[in-house]
N, C-alpha and C. Protein backbone atom coordinates (compact mmCIF):
# COMPACT_ATOMS: atom_id res chain seq x y z
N UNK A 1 0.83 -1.18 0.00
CA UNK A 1 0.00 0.00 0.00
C UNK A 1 0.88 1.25 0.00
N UNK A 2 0.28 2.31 -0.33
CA UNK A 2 0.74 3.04 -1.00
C UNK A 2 0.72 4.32 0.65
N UNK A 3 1.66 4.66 0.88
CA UNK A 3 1.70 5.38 2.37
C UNK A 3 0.86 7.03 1.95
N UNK A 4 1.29 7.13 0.94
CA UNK A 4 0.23 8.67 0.83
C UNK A 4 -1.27 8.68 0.45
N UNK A 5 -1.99 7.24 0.61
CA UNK A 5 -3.61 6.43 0.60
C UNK A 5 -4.04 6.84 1.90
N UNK A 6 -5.35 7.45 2.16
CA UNK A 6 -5.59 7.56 3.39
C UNK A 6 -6.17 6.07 3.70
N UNK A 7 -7.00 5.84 4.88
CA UNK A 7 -7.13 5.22 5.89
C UNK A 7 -8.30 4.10 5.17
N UNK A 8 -9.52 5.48 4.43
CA UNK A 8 -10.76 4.64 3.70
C UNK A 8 -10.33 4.34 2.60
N UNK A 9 -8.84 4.62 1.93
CA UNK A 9 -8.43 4.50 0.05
C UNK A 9 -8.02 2.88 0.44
N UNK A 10 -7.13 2.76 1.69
CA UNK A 10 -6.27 1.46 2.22
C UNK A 10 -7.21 0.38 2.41
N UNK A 11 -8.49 1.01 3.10
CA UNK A 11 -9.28 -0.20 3.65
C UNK A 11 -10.17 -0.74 2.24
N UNK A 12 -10.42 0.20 1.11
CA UNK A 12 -11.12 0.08 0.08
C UNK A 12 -10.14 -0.51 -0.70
N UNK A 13 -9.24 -0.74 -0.63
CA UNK A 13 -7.99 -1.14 -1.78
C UNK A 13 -8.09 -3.01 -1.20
N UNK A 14 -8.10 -2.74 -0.04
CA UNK A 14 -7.61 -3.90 0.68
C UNK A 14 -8.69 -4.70 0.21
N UNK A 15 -10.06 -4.37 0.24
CA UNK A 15 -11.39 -5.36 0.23
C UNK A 15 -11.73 -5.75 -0.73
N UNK A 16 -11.14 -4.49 -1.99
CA UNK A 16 -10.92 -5.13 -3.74
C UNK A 16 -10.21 -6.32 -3.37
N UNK A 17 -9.33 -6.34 -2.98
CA UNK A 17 -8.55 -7.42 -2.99
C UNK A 17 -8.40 -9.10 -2.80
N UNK A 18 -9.52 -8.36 -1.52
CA UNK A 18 -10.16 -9.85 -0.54
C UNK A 18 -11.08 -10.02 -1.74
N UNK A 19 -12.07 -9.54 -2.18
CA UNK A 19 -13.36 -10.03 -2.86
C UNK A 19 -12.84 -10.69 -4.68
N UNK A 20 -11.54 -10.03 -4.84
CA UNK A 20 -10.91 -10.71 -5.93
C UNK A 20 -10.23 -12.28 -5.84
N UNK A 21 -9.82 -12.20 -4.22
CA UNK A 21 -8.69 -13.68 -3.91
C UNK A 21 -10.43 -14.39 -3.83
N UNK A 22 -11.39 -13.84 -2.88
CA UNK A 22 -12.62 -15.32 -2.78
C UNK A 22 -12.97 -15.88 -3.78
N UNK A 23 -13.24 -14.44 -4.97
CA UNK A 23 -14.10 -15.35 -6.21
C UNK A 23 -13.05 -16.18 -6.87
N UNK A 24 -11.82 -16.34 -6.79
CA UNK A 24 -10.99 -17.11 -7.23
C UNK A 24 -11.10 -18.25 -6.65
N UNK A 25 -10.81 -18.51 -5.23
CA UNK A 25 -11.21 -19.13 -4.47
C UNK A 25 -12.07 -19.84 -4.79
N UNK A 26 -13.62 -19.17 -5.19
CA UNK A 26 -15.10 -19.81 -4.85
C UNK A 26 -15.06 -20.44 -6.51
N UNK A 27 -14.10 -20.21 -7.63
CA UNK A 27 -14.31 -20.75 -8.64
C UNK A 27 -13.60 -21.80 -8.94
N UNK A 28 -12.22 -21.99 -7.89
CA UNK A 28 -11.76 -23.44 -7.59
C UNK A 28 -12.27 -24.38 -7.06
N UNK A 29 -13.87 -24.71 -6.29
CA UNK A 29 -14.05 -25.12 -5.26
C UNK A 29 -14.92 -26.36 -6.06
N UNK A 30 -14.74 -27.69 -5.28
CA UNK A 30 -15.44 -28.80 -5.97
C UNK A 30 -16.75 -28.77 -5.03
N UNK A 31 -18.08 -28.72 -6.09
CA UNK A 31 -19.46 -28.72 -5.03
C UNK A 31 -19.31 -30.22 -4.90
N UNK A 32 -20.67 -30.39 -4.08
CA UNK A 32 -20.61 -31.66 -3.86
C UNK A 32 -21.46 -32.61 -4.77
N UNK A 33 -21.33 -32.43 -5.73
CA UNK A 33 -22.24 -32.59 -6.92
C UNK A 33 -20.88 -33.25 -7.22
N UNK A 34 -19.78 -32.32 -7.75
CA UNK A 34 -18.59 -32.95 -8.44
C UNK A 34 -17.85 -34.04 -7.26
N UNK A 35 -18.00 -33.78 -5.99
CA UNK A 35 -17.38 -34.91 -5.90
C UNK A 35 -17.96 -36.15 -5.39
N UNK A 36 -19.72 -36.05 -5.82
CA UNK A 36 -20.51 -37.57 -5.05
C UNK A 36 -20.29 -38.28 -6.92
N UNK A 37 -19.97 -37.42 -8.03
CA UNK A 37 -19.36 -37.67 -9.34
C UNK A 37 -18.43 -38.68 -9.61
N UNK A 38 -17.27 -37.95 -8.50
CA UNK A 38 -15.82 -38.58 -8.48
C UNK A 38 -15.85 -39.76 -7.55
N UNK A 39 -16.61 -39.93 -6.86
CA UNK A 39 -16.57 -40.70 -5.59
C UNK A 39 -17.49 -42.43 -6.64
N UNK A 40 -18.29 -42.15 -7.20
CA UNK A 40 -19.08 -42.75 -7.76
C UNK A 40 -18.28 -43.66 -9.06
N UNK A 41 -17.67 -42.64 -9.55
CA UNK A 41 -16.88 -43.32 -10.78
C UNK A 41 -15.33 -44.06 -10.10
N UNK A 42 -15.19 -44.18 -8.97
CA UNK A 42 -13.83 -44.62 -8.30
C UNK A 42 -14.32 -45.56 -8.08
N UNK A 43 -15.76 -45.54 -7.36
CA UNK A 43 -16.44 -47.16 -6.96
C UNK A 43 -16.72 -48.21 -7.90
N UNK A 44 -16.87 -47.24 -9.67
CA UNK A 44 -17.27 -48.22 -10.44
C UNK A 44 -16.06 -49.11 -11.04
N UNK A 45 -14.81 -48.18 -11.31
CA UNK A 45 -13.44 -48.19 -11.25
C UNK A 45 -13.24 -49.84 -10.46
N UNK A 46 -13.00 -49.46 -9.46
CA UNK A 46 -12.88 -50.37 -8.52
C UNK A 46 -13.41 -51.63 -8.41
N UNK A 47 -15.05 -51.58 -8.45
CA UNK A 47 -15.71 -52.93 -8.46
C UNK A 47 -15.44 -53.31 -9.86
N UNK A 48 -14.90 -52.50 -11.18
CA UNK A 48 -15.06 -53.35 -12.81
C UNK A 48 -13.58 -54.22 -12.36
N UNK A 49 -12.52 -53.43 -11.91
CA UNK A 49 -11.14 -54.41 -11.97
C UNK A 49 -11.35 -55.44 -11.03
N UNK A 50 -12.13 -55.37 -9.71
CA UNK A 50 -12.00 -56.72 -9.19
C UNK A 50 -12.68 -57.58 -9.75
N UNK A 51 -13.64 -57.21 -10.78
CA UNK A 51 -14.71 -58.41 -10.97
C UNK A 51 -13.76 -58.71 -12.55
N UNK A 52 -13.32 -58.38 -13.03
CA UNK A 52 -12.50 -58.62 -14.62
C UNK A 52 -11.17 -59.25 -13.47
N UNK A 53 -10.72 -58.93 -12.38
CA UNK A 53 -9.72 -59.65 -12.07
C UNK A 53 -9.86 -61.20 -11.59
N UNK A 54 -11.16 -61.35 -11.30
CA UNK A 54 -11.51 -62.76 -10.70
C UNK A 54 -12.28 -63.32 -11.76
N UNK A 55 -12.75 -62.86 -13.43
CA UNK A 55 -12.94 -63.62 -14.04
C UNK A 55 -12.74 -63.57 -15.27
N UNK A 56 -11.48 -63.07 -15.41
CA UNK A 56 -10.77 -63.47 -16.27
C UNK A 56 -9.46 -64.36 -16.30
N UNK A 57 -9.23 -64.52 -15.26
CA UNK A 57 -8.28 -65.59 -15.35
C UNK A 57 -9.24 -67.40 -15.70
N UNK A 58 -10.92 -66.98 -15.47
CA UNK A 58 -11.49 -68.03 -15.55
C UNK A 58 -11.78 -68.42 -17.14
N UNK A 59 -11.97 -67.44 -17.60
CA UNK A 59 -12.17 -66.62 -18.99
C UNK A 59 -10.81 -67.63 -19.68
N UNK A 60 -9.90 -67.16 -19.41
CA UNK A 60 -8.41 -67.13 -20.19
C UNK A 60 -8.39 -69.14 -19.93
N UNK A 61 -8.92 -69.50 -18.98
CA UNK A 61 -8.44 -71.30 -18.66
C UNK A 61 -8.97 -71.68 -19.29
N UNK A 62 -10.67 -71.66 -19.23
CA UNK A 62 -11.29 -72.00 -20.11
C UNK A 62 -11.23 -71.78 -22.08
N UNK A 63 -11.16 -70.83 -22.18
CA UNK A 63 -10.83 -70.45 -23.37
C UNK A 63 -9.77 -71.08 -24.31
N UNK A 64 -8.56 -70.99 -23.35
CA UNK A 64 -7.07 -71.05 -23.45
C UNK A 64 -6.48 -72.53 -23.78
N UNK A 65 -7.67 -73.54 -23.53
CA UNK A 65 -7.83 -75.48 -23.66
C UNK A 65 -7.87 -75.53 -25.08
């Protein structure tokens, strides 16, 4: 800040400032929309490799005769 700003130029400079860092802030922010999203597609993730991991090796024996 600028020392020859009075008192209301400093406090008005300052709150531009704050209200510039939040909306930055508030436009990084995952709702919870995006992450019941992410949470959902990790579970499907998850249950497709264990179930391709336990039957495909059944897949491959059978096949593989």
């Amino acid at each position: 800040m600028e020392p020859s700003m009075d008192f209301e130029e400093q406090i008005t400079a300052r709150m531009a400032k704050v209200e510039q860092e939040l909306a930055v802030i508030k436009s990084n922010y995952a709702t919870k929309a995006d992450v019941l999203e992410a949470k959902n597609s990790i579970i499907m993730w998850v249950i497709s490799a264990v179930f391709l991991a336990q039957v495909l090796p059944a897949l491959l024996k059978q096949f593989g005769q």
